[in-house]
PDB file of N, CA and C in Angstrom:
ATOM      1  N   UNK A   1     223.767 -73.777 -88.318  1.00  0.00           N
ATOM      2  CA  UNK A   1     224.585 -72.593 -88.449  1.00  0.00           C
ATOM      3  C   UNK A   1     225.214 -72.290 -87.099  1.00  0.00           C
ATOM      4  N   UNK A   2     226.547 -71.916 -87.079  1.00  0.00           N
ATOM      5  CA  UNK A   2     227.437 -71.476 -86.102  1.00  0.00           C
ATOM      6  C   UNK A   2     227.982 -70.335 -86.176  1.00  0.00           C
ATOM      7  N   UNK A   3     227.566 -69.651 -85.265  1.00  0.00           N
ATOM      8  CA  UNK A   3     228.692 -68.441 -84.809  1.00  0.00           C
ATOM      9  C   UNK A   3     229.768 -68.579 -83.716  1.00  0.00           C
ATOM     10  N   UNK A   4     230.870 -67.058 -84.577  1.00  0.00           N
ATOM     11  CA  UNK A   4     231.903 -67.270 -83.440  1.00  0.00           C
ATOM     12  C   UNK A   4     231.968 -67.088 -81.547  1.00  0.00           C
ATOM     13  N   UNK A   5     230.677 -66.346 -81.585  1.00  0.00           N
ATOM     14  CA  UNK A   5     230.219 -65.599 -80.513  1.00  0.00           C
ATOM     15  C   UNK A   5     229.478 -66.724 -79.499  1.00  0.00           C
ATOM     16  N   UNK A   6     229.545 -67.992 -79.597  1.00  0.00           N
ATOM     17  CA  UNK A   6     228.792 -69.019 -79.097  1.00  0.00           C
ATOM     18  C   UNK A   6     227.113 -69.683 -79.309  1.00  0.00           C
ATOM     19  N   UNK A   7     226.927 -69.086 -80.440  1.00  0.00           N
ATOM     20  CA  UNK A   7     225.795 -69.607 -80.879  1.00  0.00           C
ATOM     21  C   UNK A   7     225.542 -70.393 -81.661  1.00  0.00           C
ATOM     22  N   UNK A   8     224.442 -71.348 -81.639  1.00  0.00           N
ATOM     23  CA  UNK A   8     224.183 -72.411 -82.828  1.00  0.00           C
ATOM     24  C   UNK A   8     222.613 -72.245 -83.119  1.00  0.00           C
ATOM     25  N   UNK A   9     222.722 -72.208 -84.831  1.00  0.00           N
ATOM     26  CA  UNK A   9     220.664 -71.998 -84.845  1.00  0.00           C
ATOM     27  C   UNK A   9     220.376 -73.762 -85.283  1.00  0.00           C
ATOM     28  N   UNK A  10     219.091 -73.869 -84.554  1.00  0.00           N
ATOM     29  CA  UNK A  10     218.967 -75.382 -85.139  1.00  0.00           C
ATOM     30  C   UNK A  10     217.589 -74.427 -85.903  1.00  0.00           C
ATOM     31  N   UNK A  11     217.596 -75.014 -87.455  1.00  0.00           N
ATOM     32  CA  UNK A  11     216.254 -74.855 -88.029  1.00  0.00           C
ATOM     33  C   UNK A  11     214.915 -75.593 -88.528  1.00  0.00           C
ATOM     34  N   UNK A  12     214.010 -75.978 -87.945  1.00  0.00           N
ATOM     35  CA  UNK A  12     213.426 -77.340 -88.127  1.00  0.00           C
ATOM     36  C   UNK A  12     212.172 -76.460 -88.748  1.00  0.00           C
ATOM     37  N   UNK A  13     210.827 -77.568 -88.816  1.00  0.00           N
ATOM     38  CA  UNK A  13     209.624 -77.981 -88.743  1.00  0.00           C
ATOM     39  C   UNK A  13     208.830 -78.401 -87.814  1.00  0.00           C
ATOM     40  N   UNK A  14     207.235 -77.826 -87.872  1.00  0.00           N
ATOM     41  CA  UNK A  14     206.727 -78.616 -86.862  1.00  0.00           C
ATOM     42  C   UNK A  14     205.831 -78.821 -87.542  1.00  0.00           C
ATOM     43  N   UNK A  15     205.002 -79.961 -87.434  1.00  0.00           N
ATOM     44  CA  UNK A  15     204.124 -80.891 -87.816  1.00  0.00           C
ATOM     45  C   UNK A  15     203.472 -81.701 -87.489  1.00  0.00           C
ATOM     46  N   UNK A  16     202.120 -81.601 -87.628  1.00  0.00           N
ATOM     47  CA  UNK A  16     201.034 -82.039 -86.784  1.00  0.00           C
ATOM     48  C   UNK A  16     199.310 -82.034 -86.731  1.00  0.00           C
ATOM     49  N   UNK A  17     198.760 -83.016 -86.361  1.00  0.00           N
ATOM     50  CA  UNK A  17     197.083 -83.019 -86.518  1.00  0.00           C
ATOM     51  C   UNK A  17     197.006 -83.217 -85.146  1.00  0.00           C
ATOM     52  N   UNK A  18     195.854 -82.559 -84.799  1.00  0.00           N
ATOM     53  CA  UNK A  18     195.370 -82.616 -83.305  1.00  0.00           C
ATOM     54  C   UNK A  18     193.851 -82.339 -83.184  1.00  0.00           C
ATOM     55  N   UNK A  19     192.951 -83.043 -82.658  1.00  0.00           N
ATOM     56  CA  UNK A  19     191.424 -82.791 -82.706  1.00  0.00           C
ATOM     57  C   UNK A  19     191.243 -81.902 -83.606  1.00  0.00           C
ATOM     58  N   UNK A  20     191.242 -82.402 -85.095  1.00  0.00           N
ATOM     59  CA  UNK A  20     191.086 -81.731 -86.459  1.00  0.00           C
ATOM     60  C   UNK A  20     191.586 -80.412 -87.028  1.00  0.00           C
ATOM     61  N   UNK A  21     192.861 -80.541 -85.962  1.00  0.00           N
ATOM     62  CA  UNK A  21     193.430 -79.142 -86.049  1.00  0.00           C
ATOM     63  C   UNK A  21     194.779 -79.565 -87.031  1.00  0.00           C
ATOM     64  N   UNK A  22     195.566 -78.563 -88.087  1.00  0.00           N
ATOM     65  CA  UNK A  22     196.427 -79.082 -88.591  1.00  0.00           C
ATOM     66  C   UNK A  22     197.655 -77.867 -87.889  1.00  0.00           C
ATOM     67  N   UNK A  23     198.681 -78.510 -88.019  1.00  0.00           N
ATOM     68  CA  UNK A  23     200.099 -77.468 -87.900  1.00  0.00           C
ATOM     69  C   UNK A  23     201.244 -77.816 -88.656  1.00  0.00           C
ATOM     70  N   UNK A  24     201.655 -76.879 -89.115  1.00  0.00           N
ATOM     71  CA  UNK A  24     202.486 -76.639 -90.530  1.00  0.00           C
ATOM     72  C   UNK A  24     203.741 -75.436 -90.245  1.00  0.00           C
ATOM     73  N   UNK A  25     204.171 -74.822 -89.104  1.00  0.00           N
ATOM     74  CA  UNK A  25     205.612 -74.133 -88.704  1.00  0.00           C
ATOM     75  C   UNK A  25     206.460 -74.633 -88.942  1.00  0.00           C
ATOM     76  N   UNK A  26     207.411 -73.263 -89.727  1.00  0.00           N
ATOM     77  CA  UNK A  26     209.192 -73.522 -89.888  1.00  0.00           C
ATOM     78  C   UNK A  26     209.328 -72.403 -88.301  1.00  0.00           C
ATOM     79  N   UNK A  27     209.922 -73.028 -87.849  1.00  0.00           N
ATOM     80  CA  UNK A  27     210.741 -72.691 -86.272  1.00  0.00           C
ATOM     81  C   UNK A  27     212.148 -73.102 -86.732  1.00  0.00           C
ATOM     82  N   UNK A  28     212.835 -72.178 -85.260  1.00  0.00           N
ATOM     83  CA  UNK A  28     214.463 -72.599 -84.998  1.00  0.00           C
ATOM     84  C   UNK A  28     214.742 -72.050 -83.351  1.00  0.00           C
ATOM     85  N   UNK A  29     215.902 -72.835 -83.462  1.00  0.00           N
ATOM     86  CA  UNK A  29     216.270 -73.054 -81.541  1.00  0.00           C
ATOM     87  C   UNK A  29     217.399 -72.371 -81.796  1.00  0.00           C
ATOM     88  N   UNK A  30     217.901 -71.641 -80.780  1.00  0.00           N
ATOM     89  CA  UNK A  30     219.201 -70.597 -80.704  1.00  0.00           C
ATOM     90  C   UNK A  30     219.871 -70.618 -79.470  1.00  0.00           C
ATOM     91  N   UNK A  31     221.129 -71.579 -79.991  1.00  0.00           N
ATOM     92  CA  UNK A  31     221.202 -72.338 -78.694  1.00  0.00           C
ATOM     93  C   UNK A  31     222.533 -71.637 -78.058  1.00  0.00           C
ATOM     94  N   UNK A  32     223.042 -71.185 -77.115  1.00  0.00           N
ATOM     95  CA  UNK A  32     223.767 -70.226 -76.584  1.00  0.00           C
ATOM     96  C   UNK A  32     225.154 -71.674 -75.621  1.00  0.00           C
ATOM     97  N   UNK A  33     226.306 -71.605 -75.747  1.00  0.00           N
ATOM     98  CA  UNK A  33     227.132 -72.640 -76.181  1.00  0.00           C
ATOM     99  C   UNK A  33     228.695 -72.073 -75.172  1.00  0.00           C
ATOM    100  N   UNK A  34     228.655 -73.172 -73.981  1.00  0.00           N
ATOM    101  CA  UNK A  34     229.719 -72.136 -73.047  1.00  0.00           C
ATOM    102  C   UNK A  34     230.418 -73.833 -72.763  1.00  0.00           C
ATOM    103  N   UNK A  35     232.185 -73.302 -72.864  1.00  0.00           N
ATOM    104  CA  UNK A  35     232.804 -73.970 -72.628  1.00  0.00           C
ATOM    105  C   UNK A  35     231.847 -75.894 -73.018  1.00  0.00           C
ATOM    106  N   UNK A  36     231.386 -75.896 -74.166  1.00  0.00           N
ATOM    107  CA  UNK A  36     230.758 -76.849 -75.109  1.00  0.00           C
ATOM    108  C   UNK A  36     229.999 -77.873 -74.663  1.00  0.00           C
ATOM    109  N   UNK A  37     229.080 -76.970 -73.633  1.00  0.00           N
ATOM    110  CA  UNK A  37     227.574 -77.520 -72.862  1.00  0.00           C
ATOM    111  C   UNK A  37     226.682 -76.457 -73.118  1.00  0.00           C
ATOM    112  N   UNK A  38     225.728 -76.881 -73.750  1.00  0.00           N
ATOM    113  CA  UNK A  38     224.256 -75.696 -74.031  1.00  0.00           C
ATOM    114  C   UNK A  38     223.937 -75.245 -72.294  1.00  0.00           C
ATOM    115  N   UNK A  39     224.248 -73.997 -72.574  1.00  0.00           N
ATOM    116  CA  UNK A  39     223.427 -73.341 -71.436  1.00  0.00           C
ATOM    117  C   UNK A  39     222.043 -72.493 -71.543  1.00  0.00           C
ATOM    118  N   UNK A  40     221.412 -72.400 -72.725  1.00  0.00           N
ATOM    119  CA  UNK A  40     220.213 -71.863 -73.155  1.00  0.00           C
ATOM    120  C   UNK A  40     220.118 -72.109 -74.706  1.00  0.00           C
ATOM    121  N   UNK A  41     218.548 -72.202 -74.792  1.00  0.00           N
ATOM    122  CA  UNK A  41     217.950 -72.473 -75.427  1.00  0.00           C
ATOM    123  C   UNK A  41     216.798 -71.649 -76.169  1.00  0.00           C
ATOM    124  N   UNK A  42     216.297 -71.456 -77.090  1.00  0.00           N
ATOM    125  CA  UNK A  42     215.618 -70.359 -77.142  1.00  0.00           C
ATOM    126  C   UNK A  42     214.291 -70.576 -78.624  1.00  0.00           C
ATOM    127  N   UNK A  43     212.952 -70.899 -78.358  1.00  0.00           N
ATOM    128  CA  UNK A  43     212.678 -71.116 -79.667  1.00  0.00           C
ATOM    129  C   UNK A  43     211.725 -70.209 -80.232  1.00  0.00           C
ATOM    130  N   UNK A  44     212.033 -69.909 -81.816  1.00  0.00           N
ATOM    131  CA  UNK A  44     211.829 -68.982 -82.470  1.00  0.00           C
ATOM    132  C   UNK A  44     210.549 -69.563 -83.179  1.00  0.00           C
ATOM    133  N   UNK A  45     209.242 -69.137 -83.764  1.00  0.00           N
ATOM    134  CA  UNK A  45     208.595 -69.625 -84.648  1.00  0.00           C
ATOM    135  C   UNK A  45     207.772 -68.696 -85.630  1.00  0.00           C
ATOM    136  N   UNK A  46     207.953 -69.040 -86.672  1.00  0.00           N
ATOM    137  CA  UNK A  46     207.921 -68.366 -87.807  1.00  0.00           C
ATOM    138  C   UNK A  46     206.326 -67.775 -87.750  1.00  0.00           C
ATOM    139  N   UNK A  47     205.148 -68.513 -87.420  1.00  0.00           N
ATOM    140  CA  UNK A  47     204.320 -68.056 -86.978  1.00  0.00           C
ATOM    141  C   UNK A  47     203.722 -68.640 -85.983  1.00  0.00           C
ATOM    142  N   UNK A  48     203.808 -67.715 -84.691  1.00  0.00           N
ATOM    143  CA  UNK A  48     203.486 -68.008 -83.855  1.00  0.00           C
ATOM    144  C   UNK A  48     201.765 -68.216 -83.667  1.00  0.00           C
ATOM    145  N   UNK A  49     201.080 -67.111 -84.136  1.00  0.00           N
ATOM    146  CA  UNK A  49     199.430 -67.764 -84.001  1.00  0.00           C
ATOM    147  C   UNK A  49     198.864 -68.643 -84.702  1.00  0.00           C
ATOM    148  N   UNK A  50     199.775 -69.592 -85.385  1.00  0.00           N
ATOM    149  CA  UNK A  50     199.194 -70.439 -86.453  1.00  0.00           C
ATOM    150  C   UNK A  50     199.316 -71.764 -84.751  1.00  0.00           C
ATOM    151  N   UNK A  51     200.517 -71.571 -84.191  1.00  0.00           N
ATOM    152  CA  UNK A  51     201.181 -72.248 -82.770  1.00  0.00           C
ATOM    153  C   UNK A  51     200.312 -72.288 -82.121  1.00  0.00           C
ATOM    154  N   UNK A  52     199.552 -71.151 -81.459  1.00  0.00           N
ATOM    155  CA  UNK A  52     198.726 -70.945 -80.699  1.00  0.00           C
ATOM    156  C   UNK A  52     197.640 -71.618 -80.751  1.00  0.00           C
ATOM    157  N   UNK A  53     197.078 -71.104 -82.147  1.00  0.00           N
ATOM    158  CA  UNK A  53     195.770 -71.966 -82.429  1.00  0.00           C
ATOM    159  C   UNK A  53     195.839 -73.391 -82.731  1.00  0.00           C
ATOM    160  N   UNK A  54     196.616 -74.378 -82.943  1.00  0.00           N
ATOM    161  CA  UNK A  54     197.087 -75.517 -82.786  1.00  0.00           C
ATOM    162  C   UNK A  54     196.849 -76.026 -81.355  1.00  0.00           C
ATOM    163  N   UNK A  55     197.423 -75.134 -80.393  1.00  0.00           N
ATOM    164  CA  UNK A  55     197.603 -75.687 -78.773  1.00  0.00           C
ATOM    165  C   UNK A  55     196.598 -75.418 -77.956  1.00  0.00           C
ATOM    166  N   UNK A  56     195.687 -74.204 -78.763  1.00  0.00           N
ATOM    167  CA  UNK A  56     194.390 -74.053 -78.130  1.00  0.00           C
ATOM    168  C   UNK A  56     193.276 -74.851 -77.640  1.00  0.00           C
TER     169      UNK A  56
END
């Protein structure tokens, strides 16, 4: 998705097993878009303590 205002949302997945840990997030990146080089980046996640406890 694009806006006129210089933004782009990327909307993904994250997915993953880690020392018997599982992770299952819908995230998105909000990417801020100047003269058509990303100058920021920004990521959003749908639940973040599911994140946490994954990286813990």
């Amino acid at each position: 998705m694009a806006s006129e205002d210089g933004r782009v949302v990327g909307v993904h997945r994250n997915t993953g097993e880690r020392n018997g840990k599982r992770l299952d997030v819908l995230c998105c990146i909000v990417f801020d878009i100047k003269n058509g080089k990303v100058i920021d980046g920004r990521e959003h996640f749908y639940d973040l303590y599911a994140w946490d406890a994954f990286w813990a």
